[in-house]
N, C-alpha and C. Protein backbone atom coordinates (compact mmCIF):
# COMPACT_ATOMS: atom_id res chain seq x y z
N UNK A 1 -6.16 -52.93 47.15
CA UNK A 1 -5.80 -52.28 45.92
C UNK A 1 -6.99 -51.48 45.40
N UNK A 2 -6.86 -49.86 45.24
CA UNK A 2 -7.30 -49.42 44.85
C UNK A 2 -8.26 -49.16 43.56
N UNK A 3 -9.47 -49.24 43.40
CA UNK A 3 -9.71 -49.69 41.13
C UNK A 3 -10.77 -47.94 41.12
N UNK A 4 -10.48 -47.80 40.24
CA UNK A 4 -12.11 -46.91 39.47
C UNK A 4 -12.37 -47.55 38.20
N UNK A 5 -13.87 -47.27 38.80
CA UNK A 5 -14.68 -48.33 37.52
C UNK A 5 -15.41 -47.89 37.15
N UNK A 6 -15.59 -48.11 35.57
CA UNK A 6 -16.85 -46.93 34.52
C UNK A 6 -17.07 -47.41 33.20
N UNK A 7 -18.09 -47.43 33.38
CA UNK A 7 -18.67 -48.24 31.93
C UNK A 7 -17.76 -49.63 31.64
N UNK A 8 -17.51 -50.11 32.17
CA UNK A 8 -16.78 -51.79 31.85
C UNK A 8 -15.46 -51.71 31.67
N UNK A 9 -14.59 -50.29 32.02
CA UNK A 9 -13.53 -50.13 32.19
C UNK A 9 -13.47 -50.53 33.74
N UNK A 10 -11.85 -50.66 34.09
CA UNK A 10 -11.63 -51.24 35.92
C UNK A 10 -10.10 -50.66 35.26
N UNK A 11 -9.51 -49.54 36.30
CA UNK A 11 -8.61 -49.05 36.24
C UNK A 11 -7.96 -49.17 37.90
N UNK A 12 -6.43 -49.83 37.71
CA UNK A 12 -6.16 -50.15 39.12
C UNK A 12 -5.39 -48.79 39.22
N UNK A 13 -5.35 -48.28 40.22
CA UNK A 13 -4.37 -47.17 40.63
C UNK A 13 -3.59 -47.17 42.03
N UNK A 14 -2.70 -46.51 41.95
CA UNK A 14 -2.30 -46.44 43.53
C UNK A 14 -1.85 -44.71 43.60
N UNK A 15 -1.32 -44.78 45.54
CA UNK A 15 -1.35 -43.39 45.85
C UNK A 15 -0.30 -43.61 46.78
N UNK A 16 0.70 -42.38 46.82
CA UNK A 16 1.90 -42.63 47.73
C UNK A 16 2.00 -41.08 47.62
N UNK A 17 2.60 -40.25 48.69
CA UNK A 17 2.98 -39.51 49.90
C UNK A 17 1.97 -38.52 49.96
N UNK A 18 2.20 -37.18 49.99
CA UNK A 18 1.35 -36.37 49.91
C UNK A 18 1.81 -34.94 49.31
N UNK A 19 1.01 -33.60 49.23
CA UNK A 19 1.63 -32.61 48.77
C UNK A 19 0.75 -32.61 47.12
N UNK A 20 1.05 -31.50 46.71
CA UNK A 20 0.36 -31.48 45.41
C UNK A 20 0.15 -32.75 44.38
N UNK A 21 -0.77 -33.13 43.92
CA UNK A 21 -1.12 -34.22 43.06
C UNK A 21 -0.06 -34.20 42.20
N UNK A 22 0.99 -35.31 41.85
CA UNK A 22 1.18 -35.58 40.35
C UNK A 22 0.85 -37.08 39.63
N UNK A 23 0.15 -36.77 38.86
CA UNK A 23 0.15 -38.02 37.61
C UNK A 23 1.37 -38.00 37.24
N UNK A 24 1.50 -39.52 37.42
CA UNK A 24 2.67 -40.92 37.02
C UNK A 24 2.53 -41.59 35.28
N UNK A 25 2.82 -40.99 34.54
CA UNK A 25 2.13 -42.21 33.77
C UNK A 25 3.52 -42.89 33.09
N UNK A 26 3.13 -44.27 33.34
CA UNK A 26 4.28 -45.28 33.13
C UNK A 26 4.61 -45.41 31.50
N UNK A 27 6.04 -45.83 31.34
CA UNK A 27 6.29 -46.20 29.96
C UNK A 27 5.99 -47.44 29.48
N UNK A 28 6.63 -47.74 28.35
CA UNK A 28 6.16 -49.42 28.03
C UNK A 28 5.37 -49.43 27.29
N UNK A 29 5.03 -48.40 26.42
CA UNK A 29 4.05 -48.26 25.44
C UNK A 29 2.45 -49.01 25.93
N UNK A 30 1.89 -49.16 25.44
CA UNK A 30 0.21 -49.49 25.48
C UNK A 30 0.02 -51.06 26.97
N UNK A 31 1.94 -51.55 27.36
CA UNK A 31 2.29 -52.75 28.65
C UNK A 31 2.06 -51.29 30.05
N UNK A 32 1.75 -50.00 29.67
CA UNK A 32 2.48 -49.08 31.08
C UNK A 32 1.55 -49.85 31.79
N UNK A 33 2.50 -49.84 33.09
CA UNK A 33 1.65 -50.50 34.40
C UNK A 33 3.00 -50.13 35.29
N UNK A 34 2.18 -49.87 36.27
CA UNK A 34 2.82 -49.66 38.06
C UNK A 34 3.95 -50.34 37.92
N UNK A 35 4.02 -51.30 37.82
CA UNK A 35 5.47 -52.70 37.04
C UNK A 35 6.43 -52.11 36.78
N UNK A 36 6.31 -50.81 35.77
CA UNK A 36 7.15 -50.08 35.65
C UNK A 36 8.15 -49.26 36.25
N UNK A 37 7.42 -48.56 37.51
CA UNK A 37 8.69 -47.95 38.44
C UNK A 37 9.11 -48.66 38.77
N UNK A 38 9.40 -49.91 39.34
CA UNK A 38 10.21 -50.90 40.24
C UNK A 38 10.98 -51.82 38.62
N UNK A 39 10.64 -52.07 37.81
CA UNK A 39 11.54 -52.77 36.98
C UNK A 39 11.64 -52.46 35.60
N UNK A 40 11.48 -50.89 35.19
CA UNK A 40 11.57 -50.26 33.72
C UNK A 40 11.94 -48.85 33.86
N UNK A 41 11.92 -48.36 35.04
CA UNK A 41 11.88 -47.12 34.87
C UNK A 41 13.77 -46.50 35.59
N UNK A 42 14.20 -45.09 35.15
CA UNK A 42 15.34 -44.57 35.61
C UNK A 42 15.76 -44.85 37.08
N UNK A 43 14.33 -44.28 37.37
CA UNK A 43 14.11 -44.54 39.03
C UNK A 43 12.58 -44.86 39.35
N UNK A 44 12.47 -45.13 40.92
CA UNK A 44 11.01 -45.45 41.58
C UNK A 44 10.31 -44.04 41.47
N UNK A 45 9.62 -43.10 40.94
CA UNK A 45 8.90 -42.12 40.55
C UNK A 45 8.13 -42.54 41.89
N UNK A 46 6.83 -43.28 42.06
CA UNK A 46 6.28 -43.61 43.31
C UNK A 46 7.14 -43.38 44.66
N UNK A 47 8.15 -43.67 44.97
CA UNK A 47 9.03 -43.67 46.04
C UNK A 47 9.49 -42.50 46.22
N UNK A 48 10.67 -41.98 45.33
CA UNK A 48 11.18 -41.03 45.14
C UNK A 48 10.33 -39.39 45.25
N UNK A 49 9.37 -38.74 44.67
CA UNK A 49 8.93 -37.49 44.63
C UNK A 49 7.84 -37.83 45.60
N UNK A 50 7.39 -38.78 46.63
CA UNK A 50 6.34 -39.10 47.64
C UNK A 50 6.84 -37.96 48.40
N UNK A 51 8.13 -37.64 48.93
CA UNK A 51 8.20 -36.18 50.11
C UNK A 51 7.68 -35.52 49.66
N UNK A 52 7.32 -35.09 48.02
CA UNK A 52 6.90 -33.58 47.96
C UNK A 52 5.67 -33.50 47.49
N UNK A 53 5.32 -34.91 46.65
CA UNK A 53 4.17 -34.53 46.11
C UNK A 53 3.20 -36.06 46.57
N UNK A 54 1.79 -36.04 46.00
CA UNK A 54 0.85 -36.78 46.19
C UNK A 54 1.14 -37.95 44.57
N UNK A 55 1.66 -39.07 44.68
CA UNK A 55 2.01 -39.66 43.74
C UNK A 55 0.76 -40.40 43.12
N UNK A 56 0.35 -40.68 41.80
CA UNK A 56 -0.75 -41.16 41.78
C UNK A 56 -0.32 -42.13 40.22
N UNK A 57 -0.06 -43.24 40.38
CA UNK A 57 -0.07 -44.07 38.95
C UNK A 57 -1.03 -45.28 39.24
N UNK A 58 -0.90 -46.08 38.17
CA UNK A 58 -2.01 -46.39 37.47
C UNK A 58 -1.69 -47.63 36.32
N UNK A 59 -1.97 -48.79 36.11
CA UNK A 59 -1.69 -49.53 35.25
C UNK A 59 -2.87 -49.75 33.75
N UNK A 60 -2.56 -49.23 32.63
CA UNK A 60 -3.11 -49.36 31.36
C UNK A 60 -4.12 -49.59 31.07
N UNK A 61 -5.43 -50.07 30.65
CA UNK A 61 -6.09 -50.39 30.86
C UNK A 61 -5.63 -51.80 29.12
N UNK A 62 -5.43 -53.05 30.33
CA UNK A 62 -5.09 -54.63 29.49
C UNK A 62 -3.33 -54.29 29.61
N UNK A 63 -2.78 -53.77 30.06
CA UNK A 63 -1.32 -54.15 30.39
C UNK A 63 -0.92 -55.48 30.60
N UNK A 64 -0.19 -56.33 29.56
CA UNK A 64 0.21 -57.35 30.16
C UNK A 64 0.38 -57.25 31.80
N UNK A 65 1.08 -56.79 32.42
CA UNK A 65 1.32 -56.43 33.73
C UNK A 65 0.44 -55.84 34.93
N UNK A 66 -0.17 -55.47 34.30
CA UNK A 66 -1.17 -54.53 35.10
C UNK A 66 -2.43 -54.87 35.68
N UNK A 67 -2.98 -54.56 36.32
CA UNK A 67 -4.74 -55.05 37.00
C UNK A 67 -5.89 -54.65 36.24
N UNK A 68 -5.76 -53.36 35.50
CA UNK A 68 -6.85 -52.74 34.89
C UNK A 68 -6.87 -53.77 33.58
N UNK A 69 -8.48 -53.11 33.10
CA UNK A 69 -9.26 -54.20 32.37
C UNK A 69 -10.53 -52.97 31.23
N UNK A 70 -10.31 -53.57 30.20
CA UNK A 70 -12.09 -52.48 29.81
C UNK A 70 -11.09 -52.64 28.17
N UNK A 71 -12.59 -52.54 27.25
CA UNK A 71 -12.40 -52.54 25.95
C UNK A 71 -11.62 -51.28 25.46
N UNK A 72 -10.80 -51.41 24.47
CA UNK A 72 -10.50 -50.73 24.19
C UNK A 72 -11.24 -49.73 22.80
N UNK A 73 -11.18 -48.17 23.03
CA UNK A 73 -12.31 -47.48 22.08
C UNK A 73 -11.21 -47.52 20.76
N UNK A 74 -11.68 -47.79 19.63
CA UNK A 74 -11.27 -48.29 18.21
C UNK A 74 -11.18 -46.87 17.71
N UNK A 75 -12.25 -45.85 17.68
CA UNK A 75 -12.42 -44.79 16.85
C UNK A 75 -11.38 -43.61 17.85
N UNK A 76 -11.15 -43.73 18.74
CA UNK A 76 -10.45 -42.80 19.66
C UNK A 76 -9.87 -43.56 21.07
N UNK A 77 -8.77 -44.07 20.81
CA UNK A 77 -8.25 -45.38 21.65
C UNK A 77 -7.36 -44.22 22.39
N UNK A 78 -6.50 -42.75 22.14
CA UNK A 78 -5.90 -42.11 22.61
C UNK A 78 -6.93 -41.00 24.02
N UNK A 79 -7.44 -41.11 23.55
CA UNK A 79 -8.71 -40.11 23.95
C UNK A 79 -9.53 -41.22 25.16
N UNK A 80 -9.32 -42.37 24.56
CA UNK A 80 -10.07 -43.71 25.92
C UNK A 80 -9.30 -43.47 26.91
N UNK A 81 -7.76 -44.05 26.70
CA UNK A 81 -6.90 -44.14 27.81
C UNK A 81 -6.52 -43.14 28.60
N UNK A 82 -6.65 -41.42 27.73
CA UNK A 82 -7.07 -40.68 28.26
C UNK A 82 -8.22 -39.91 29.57
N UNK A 83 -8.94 -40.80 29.33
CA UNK A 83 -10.62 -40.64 29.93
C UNK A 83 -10.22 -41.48 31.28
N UNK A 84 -9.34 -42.30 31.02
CA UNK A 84 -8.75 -43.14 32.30
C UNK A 84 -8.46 -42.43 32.96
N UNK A 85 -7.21 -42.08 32.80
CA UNK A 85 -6.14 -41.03 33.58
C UNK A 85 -7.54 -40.28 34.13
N UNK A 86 -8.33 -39.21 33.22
CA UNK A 86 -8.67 -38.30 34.17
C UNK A 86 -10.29 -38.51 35.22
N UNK A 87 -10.58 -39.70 34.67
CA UNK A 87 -11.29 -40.62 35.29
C UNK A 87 -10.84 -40.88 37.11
N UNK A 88 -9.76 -41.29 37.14
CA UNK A 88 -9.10 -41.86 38.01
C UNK A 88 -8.81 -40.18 38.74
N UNK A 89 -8.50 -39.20 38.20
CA UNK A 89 -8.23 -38.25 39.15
C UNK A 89 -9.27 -37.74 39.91
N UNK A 90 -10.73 -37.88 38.61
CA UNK A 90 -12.41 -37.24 39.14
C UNK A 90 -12.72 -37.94 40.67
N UNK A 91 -12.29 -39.19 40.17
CA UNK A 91 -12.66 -40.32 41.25
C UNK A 91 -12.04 -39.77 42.72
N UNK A 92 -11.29 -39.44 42.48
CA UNK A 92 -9.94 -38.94 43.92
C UNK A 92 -10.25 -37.56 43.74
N UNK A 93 -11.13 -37.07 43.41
CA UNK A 93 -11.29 -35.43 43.91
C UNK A 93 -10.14 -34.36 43.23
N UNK A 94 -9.55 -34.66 42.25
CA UNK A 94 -7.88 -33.74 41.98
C UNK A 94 -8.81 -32.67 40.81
N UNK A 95 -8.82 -31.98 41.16
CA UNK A 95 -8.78 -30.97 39.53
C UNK A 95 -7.82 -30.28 39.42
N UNK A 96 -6.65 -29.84 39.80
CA UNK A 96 -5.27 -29.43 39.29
C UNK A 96 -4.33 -30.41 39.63
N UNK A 97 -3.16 -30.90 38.83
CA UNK A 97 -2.68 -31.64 38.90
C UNK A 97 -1.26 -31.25 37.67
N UNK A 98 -0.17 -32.45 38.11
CA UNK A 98 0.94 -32.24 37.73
C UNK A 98 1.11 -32.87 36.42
N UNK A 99 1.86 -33.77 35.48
CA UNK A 99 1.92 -34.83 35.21
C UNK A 99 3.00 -35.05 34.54
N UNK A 100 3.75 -36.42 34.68
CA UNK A 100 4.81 -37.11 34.08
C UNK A 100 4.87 -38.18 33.82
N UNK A 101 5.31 -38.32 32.36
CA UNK A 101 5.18 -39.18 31.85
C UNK A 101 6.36 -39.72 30.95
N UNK A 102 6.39 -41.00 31.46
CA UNK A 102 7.78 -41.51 30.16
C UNK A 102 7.29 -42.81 28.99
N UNK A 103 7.96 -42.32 28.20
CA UNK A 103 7.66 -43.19 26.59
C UNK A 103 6.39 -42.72 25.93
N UNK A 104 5.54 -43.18 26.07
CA UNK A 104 4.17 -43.06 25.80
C UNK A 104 3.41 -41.76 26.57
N UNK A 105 3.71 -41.81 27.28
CA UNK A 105 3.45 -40.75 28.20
C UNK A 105 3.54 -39.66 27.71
N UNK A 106 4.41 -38.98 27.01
CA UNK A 106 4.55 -37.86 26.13
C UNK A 106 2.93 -37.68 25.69
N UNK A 107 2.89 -38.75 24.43
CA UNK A 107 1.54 -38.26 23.57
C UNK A 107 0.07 -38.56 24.26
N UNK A 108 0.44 -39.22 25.63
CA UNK A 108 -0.89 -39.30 26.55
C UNK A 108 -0.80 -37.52 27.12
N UNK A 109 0.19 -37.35 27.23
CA UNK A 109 0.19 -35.60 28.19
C UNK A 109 -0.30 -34.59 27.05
N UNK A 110 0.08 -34.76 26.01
CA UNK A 110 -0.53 -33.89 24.79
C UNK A 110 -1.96 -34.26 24.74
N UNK A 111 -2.86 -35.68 24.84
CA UNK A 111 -4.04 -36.19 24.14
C UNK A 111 -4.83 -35.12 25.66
N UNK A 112 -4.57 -35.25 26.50
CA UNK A 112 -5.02 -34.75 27.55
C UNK A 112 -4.77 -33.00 28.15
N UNK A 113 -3.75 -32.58 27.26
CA UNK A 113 -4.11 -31.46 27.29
C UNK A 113 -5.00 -30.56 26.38
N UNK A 114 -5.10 -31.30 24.93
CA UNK A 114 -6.52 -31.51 24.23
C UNK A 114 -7.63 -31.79 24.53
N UNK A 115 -7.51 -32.57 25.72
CA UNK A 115 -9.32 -33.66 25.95
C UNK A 115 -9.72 -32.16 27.46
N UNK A 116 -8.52 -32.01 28.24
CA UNK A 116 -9.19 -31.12 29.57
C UNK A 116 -8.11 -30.42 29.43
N UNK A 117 -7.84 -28.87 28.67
CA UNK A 117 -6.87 -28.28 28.74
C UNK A 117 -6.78 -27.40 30.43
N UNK A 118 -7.76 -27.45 31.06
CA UNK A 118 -8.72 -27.28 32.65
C UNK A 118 -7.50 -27.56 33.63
């Protein structure tokens, strides 16, 4: 199992098919974790768009569900979990990238087109 780790954050991620990068980001409010495509979501997002694209999700950082781990930032907690996501892409080499997101995911895709509009 895949992690990126930074400053006392540990973010688990995974990677499925290939083809242009897209960010996954799970619903479940502040629970999103991988957990999610297989038992919350419409469909398997991981499974499903793997023919076309490079799938890349990621569990929360403290998801009940999830592997990732790291304090959460108090003064800018949108902008932390943010720093994840694009943390996790620096780590894997992506600088253009797709992204989708359900529930929460919305105002993570806005915080991040604020934090690296790039």
């Amino acid at each position: 199992m895949p992690f990126y780790e930074h400053d006392g954050v540990r973010i688990h991620y995974e990677e499925n098919g290939s083809g242009f990068p897209l960010l996954l980001i799970p619903g479940g409010g502040l629970n999103g974790s991988l957990d999610f495509w297989t038992n919350g979501s419409p469909f398997n997002a991981m499974e499903v768009l793997a023919d076309e694209y490079r799938c890349i999700g990621f569990d929360l950082r403290n998801a009940n569900a999830g592997q990732s781990s790291g304090p959460v930032q108090l003064e800018d907690a949108w902008g932390g979990y943010v720093g994840d996501m694009l943390g996790v892409l620096d780590h894997l080499g992506i600088h253009e990238v797709l992204v989708m997101g359900f529930c929460i995911g919305g105002p993570f895709i806005l915080k991040m087109v604020e934090v690296g509009p790039d």
